[in-house]
N, C-alpha and C. Protein backbone atom coordinates (compact mmCIF):
# COMPACT_ATOMS: atom_id res chain seq x y z
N UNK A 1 0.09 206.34 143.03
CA UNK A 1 1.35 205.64 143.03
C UNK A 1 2.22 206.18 144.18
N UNK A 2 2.83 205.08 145.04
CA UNK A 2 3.84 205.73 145.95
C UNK A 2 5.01 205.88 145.35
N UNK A 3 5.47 206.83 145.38
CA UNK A 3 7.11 207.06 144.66
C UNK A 3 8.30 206.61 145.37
N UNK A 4 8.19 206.09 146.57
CA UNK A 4 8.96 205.95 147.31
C UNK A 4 9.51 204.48 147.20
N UNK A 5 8.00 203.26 147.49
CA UNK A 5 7.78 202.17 146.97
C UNK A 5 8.73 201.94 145.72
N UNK A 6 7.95 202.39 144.28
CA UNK A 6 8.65 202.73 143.02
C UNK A 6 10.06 202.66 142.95
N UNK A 7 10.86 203.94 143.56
CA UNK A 7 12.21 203.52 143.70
C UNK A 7 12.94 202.41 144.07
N UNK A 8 12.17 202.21 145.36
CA UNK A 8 13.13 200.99 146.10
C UNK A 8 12.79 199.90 145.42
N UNK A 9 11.57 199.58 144.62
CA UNK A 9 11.59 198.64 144.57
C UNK A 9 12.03 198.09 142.81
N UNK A 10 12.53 199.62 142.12
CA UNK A 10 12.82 199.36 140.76
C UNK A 10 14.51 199.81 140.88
N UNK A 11 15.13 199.83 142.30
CA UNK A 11 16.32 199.40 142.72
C UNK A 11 16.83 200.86 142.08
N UNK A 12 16.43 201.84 142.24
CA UNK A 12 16.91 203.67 142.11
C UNK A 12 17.49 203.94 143.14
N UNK A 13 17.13 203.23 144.90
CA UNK A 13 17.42 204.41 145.81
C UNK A 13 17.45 203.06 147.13
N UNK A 14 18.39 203.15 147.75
CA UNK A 14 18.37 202.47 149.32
C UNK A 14 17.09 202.81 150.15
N UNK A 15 17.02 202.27 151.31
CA UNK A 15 15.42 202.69 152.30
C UNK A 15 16.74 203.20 153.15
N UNK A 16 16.50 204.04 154.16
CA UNK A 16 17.04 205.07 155.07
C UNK A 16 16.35 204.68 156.14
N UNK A 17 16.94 203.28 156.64
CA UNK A 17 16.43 202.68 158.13
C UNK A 17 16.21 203.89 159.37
N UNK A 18 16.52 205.26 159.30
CA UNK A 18 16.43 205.66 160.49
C UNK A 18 14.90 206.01 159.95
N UNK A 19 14.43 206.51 159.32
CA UNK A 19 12.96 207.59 158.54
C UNK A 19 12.19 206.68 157.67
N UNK A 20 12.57 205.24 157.29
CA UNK A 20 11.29 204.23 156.47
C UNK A 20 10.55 203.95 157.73
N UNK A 21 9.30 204.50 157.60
CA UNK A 21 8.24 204.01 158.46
C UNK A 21 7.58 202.62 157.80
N UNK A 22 7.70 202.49 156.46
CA UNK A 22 6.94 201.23 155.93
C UNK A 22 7.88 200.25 155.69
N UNK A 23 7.69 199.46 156.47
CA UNK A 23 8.50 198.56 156.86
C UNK A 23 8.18 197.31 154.98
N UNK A 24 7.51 197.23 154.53
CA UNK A 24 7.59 196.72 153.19
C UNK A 24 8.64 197.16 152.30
N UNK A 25 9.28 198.29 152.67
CA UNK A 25 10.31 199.03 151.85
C UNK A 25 11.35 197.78 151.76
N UNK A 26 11.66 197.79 153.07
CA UNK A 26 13.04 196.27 153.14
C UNK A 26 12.70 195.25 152.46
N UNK A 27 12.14 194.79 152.06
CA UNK A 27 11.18 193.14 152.05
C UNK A 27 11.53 193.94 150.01
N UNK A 28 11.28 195.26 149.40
CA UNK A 28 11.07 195.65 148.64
C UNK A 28 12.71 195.89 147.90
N UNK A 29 13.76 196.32 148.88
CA UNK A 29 14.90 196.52 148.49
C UNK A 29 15.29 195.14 148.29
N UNK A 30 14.96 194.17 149.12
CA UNK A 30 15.53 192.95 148.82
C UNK A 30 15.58 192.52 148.07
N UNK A 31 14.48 192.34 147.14
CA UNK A 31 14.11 192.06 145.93
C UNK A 31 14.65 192.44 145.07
N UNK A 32 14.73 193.49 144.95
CA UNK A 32 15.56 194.69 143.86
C UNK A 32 16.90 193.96 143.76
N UNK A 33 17.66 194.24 145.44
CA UNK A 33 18.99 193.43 145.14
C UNK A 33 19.46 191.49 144.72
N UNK A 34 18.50 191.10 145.28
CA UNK A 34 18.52 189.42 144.11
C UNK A 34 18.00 189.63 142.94
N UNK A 35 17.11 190.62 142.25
CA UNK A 35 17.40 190.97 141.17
C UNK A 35 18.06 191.47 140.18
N UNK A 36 19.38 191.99 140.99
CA UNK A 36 20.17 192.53 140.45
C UNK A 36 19.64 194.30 139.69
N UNK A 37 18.33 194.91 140.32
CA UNK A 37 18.14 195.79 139.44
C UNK A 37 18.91 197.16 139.41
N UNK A 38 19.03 198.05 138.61
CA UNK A 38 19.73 199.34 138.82
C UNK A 38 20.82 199.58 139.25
N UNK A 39 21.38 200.26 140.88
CA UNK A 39 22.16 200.23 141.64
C UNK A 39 22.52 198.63 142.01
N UNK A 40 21.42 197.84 142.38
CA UNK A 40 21.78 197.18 143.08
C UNK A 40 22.71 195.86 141.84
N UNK A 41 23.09 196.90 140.57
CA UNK A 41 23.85 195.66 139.58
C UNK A 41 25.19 196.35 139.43
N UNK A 42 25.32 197.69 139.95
CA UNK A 42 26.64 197.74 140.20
C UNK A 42 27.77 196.77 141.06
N UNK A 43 29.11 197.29 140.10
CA UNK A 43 29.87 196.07 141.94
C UNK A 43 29.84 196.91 143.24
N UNK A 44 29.98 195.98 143.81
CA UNK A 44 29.74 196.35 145.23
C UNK A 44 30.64 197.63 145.78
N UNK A 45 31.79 197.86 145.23
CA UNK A 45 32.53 198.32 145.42
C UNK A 45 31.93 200.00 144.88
N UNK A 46 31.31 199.58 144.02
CA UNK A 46 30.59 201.02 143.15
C UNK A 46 29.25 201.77 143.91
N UNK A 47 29.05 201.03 144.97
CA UNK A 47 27.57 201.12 145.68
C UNK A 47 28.10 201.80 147.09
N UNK A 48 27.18 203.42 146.75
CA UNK A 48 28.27 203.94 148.39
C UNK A 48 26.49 204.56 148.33
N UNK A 49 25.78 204.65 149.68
CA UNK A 49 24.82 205.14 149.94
C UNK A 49 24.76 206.47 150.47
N UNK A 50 23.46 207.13 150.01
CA UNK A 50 23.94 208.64 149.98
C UNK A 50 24.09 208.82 151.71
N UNK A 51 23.99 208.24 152.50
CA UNK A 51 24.24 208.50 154.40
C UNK A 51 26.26 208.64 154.24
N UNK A 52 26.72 207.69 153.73
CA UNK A 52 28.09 207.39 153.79
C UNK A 52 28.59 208.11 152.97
N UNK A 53 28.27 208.65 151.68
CA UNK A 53 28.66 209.53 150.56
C UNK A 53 28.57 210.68 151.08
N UNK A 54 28.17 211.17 151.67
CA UNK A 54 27.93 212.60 152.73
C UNK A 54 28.84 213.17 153.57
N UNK A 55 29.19 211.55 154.31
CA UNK A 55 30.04 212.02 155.30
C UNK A 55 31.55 211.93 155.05
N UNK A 56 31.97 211.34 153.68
CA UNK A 56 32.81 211.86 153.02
C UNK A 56 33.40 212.83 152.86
């Protein structure tokens, strides 16, 4: 099992466009978010990604 896959695609964790080498990740988050799963069913307003939460 890839764990990485898993997350993104059961909507746990954003892909980190600088370091996703597998480009299926996106195609995988997408999904997640028209599904509304996990994170991606918070409001929008509630959704801060850990890159931007950092530099906080």
């Amino acid at each position: 099992m890839n764990i990485n896959r898993y997350m993104v695609e059961s909507g746990s964790c954003w892909v980190y466009p600088l370091y996703a080498k597998d480009q299926d990740l996106f195609k995988l988050q997408s999904e997640a978010q028209t599904a509304e799963r996990r994170l991606w069913r918070l409001p929008e307003n509630g959704r801060v990604p850990p890159w931007e939460w950092r530099r906080r």
